[in-house]
Protein backbone atom coordinates (compact mmCIF):
# COMPACT_ATOMS: atom_id res chain seq x y z
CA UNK A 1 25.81 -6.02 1.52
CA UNK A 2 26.64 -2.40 0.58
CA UNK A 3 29.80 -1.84 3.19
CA UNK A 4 27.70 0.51 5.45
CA UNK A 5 27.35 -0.03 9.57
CA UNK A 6 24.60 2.28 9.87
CA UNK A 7 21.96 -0.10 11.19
CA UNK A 8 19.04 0.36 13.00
CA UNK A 9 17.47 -1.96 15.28
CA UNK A 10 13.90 -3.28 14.19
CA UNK A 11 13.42 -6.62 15.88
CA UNK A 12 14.88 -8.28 18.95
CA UNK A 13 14.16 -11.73 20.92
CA UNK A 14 15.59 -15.13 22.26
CA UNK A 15 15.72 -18.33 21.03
CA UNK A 16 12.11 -19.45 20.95
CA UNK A 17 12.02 -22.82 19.87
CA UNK A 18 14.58 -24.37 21.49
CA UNK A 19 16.00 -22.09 24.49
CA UNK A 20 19.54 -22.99 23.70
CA UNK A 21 20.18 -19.69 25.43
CA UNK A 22 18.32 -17.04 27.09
CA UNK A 23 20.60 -14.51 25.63
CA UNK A 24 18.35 -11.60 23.62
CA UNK A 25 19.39 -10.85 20.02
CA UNK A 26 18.87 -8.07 17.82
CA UNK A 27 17.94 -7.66 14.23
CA UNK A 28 19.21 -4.77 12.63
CA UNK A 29 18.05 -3.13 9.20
CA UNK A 30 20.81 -1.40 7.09
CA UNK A 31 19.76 2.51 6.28
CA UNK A 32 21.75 2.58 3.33
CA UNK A 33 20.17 -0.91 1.36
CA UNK A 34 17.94 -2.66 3.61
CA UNK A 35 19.75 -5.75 4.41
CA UNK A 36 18.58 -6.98 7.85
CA UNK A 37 21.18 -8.91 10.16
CA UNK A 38 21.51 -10.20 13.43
CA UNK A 39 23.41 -8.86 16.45
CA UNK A 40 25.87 -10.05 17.74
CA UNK A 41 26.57 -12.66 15.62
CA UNK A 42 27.14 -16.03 17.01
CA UNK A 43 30.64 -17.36 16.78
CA UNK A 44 31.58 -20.28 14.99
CA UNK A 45 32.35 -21.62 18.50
CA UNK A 46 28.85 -21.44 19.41
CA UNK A 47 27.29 -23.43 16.56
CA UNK A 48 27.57 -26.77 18.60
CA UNK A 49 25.11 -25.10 21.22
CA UNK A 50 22.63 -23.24 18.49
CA UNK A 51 22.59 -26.12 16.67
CA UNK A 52 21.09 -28.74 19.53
CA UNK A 53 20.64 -32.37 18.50
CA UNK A 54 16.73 -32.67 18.99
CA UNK A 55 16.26 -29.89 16.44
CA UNK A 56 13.38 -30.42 14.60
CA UNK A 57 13.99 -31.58 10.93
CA UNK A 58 17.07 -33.64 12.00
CA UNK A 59 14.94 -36.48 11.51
CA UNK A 60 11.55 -36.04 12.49
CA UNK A 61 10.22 -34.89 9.52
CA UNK A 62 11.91 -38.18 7.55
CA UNK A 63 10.55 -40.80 10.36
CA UNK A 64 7.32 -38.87 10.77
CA UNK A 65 6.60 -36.65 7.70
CA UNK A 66 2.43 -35.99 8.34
CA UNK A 67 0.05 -34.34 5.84
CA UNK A 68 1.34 -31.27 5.25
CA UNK A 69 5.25 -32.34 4.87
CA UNK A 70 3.84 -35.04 2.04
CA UNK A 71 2.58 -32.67 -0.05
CA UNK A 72 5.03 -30.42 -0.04
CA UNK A 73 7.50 -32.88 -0.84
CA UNK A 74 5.34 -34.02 -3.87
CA UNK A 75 5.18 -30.11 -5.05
CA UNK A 76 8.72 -29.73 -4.48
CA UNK A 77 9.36 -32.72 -6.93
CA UNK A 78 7.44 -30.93 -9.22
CA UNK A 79 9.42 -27.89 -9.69
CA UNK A 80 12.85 -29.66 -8.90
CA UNK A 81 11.81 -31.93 -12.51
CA UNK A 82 11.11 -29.02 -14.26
CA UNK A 83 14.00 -27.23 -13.07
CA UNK A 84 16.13 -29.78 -13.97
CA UNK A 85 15.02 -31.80 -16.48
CA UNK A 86 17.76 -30.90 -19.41
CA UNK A 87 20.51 -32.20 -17.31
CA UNK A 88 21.35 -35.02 -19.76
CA UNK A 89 21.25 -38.56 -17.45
CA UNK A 90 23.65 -39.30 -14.61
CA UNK A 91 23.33 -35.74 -13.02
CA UNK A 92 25.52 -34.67 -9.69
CA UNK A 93 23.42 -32.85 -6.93
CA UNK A 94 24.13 -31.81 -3.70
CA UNK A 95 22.18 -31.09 -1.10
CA UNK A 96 23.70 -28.00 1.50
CA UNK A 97 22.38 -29.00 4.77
CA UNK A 98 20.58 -31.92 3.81
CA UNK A 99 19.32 -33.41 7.26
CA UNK A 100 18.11 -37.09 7.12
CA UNK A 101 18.20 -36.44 2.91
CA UNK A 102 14.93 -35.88 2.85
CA UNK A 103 15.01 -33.57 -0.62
CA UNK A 104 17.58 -36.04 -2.04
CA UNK A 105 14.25 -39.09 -1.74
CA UNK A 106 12.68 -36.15 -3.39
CA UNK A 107 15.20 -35.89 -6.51
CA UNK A 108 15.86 -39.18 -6.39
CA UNK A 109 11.73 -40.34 -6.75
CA UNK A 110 11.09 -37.44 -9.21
CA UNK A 111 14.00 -36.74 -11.25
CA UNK A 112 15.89 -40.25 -12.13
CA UNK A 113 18.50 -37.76 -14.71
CA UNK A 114 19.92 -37.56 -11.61
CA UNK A 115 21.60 -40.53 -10.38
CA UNK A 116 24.50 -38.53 -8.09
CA UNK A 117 23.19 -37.58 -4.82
CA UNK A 118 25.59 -35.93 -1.80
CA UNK A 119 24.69 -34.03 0.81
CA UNK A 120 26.30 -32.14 3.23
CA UNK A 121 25.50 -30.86 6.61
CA UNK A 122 26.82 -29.50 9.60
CA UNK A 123 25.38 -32.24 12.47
CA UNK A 124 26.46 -35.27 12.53
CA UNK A 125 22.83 -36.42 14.45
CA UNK A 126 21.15 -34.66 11.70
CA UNK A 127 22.68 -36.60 9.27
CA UNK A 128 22.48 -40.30 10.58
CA UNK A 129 19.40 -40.61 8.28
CA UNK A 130 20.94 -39.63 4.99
CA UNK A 131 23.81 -41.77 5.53
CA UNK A 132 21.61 -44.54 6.27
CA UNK A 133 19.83 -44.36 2.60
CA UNK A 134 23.51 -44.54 1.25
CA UNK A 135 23.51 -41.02 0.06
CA UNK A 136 27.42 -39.65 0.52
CA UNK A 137 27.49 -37.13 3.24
CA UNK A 138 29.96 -34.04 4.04
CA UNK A 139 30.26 -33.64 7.29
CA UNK A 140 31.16 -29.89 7.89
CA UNK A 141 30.07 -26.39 7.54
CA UNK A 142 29.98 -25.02 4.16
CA UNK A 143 32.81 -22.89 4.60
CA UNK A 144 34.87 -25.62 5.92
CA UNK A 145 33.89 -28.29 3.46
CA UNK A 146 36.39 -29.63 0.90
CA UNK A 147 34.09 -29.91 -2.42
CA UNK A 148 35.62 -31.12 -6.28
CA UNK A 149 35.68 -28.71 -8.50
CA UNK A 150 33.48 -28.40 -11.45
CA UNK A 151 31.86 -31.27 -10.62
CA UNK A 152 27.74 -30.75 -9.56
CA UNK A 153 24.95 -30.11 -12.21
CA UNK A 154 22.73 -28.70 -9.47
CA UNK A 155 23.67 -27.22 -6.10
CA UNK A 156 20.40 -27.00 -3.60
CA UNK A 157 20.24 -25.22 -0.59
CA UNK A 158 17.14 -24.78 1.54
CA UNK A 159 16.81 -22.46 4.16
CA UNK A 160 20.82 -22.33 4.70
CA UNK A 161 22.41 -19.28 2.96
CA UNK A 162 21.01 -17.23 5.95
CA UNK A 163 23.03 -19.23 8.44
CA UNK A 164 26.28 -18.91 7.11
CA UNK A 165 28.54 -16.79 9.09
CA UNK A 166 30.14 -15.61 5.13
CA UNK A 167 27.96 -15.81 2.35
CA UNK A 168 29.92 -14.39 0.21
CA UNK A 169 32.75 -16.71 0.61
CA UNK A 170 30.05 -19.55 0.26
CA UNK A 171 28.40 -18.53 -3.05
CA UNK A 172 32.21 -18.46 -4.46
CA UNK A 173 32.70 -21.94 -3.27
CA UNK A 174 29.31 -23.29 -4.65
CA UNK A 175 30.46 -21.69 -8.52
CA UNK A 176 33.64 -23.22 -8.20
CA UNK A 177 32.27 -26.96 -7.36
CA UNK A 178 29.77 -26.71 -10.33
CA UNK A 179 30.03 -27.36 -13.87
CA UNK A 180 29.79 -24.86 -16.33
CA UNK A 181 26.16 -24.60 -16.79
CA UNK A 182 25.54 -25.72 -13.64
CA UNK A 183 22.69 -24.72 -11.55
CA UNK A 184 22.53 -23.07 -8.00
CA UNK A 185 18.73 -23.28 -6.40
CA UNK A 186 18.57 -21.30 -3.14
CA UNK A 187 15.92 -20.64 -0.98
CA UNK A 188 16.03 -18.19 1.65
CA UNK A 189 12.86 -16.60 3.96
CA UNK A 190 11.85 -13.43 2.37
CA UNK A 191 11.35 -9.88 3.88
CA UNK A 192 8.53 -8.74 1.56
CA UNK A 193 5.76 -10.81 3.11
CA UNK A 194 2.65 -9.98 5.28
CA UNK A 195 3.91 -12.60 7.73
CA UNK A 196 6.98 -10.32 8.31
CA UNK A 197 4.97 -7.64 9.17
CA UNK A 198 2.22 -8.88 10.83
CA UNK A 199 5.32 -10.54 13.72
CA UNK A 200 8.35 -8.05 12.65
CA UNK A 201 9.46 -6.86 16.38
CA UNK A 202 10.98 -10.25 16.85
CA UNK A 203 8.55 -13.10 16.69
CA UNK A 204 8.79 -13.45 13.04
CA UNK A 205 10.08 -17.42 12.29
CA UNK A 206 12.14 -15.99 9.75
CA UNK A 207 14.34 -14.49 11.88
CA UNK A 208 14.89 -18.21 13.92
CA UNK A 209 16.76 -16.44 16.48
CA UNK A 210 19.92 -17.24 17.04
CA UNK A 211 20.48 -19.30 13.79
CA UNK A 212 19.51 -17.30 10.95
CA UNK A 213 22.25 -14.21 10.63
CA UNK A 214 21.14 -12.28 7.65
CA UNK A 215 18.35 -11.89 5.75
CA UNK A 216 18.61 -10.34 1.83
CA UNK A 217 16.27 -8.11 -0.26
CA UNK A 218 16.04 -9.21 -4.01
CA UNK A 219 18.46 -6.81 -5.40
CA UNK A 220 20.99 -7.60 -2.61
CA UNK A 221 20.77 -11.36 -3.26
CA UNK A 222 21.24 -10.49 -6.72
CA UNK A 223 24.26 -9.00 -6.66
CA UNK A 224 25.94 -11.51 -4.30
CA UNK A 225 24.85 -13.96 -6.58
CA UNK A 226 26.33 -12.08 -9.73
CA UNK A 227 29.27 -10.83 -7.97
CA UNK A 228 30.73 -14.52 -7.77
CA UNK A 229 30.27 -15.33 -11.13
CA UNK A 230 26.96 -16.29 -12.13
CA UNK A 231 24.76 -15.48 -14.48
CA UNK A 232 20.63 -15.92 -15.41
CA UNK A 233 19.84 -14.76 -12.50
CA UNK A 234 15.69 -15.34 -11.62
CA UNK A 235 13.86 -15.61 -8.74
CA UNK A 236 10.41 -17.26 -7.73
CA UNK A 237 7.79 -16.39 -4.46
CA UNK A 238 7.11 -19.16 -2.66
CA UNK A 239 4.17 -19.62 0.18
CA UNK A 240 5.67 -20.81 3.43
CA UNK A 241 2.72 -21.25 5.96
CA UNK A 242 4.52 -22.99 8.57
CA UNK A 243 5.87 -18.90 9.13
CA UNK A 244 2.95 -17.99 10.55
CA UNK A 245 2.48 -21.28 12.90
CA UNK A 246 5.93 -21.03 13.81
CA UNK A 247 5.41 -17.08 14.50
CA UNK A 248 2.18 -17.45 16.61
CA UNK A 249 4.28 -20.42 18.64
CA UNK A 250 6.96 -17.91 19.38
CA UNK A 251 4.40 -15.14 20.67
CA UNK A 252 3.05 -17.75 23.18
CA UNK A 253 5.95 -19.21 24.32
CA UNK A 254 7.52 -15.29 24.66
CA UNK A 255 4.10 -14.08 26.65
CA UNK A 256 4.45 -17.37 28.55
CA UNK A 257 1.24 -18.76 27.61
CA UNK A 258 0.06 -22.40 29.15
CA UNK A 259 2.06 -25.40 27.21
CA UNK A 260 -1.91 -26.68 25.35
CA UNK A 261 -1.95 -22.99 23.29
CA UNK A 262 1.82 -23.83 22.49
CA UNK A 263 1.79 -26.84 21.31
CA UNK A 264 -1.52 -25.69 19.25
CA UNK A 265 0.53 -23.85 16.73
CA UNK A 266 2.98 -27.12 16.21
CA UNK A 267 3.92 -28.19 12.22
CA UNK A 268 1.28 -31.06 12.66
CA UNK A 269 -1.60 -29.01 13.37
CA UNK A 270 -2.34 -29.28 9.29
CA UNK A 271 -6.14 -27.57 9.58
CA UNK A 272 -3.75 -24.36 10.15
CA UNK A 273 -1.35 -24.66 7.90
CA UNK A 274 -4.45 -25.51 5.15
CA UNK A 275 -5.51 -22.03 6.61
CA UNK A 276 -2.37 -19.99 6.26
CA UNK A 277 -1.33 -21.69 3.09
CA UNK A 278 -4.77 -20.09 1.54
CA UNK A 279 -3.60 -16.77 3.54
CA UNK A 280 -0.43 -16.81 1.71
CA UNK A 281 -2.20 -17.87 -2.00
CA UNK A 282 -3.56 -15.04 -1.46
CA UNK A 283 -1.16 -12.66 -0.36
CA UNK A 284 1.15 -14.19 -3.28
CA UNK A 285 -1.71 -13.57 -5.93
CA UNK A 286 -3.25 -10.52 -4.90
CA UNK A 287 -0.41 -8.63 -3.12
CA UNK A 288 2.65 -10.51 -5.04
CA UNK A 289 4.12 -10.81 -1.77
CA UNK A 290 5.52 -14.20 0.09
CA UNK A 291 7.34 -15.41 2.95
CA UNK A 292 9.68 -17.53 1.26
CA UNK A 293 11.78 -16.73 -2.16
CA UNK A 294 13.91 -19.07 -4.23
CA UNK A 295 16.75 -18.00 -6.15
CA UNK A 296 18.45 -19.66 -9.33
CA UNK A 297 21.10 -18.54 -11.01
CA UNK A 298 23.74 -21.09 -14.00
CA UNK A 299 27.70 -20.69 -13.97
C-alpha cells in the first residue's frame, strides 16, 4: 500500500481447510502502514490448484443453505434494499465472484429496482448454479474479465478484493464498468477484531491460507479506493461468526486433533455460531471492533 518492503512476519500456516498443498505460508505486516500480506504469493498459475472444485460455497451453501446461512441472507437483503433503493427501476448489478448466485436470489427477492443481474467468477464448477437460474455469468478472473463500460449501478464483491493478485488494477476496472453514480459495495475480513487476535499466529480464517493475499487497514482501503476515482467513501463493521468456527477448525486440524472435534466446529453447527455471533455483538458494541468490514464508495 505505501511502496515499503519492510515487512515483518506475524503469522504463518498451511492450507487448513482444504490441503491443496502442504506448502507453509507467511503473513507479513508492513512497518511503515500496517498492511498485512501473504508470502510468497501464489502465481496466477497456481489458482487452478488453490481454488479446488469441492470448495465449500461453490454450491453447498445454495443446495443446502441451513439456519444460520438463511438468516444471513434475509439480513443481507436488508441492507442491500437500503443501500440501493434510489437506483431508479431496471438497475445493473454484478456480482464479483458470485458462486451458485446466491447474493444475486438475494437482490433479486429483496430489491426488484434491480432487474439486471451478472455475475462473474473465476470456477467454472462454482458457477454451474448461477448459470442454471439464468443469471449471465463471466467466466474469468477479475483482472482478466472483459466488462462494458459505464454500464453497472452497483458492483458487489464479497470476500474477493483480498484474493486478487492486483487490487489496484481491479478497483480501476470496477470505476470504469460503472455508471456515474454508481455504487461499489466491498467486503473484505477486517484486522481490528478480537477474533484476529485471539488466532493471529496463523489460524485466523481471515487469513484462508493460501487464497487470501492481502489484508487492508481502513485508511489503506481508503486510499485505494480514492486513488481510482471514487468518491463518498464510508465504511460499516460487520459481525462474521463463522471466523471464529472456522479459526477453532483450523487449530484442530493443525494440532491434529481426532476428525469428531473437527468436524464440531463445521458452518452447520448453528448453537456456535448463535454463540459467537453474540461474542461479536458484543465486541462490535462495546469494543467497536469486528471481524468483517464493508466498504462503499459512488463514481
Amino acid at each position: 500500500m505505501c511502496g515499503s518492503a519492510d515487512g515483518e512476519i506475524v503469522a504463518s500456516g498451511w492450507d487448513y481447510q482444504y490441503k491443496t498443498t502442504m506448502q507453509n505460508f507467511d503473513w507479513l505486516r508492513c512497518r511503515a502502514c500496517s498492511h498485512h500480506y501473504i508470502n510468497p504469493l501464489p502465481t496466477k498459475a497456481a489458482l487452478g490448484a488453490i481454488y479446488p472444485s469441492d470448495l465449500k460455497n461453490y454450491g453447498e451453501f445454495d443446495t443446502r443453505p441451513g439456519l444460520a446461512f438463511r438468516i444471513k441472507s434475509r439480513l443481507d437483503g436488508r441492507r442491500l434494499r437500503a443501500l440501493t433503493g434510489h437506483i431508479p427501476d431496471g438497475g445493473r448489478l454484478l456480482d464479483v465472484g458470485c458462486a451458485a448466485g446466491m447474493l444475486l436470489d438475494t437482490v433479486k427477492r429483496s430489491c426488484p429496482n434491480i432487474t439486471v443481474l451478472e455475475g462473474l467468477e473465476i470456477s467454472e464448477a462454482a458457477a454451474v448454479g448461477a448459470k442454471r437460474k439464468g443469471y449471465k455469468t463471466y467466466i474469468s478472473t477479475i483482472e482478466d474479465a472483459e466488462l462494458p463500460d459505464d454500464y453497472y449501478d452497483v458492483i458487489m464483491m464479497q470476500q474477493v478484493i483480498e484474493h486478487v493478485h492486483d487490487p489496484r488494477r481491479v478497483i480501476a476496472k470496477l470505476h470504469k464498468a460503472l455508471r456515474p453514480g454508481g455504487m461499489l459495495v466491498m467486503e473484505t475480513p477486517h484486522l481490528n477484531s478480537w477474533d484476529h487476535r485471539a488466532f493471529s499466529s496463523g489460524h485466523w480464517e481471515g487469513y484462508h491460507i493460501p487464497r487470501h493475499f492481502n489484508l487492508w487497514q481502513t485508511a489503506g482501503m481508503e486510499r485505494l479506493i480514492t486513488e481510482a476515482g471514487f468518491s463518498n467513501f464510508s465504511f460499516t463493521k460487520r459481525i462474521k461468526p463463522v471466523h471464529w468456527t472456522f479459526s477453532l477448525q483450523n487449530r484442530a486440524i493443525a494440532k491434529g486433533r481426532p476428525q469428531w472435534v473437527v468436524n464440531l466446529f463445521g458452518v452447520r453447527n448453528f448453537a456456535l455460531l448463535a454463540f459467537f455471533g453474540v461474542v461479536d455483538v458484543i465486541q462490535l458494541y462495546l469494543a467497536r471492533k469486528a471481524s468483517d468490514v464493508q466498504y462503499v464508495a459512488t463514481k
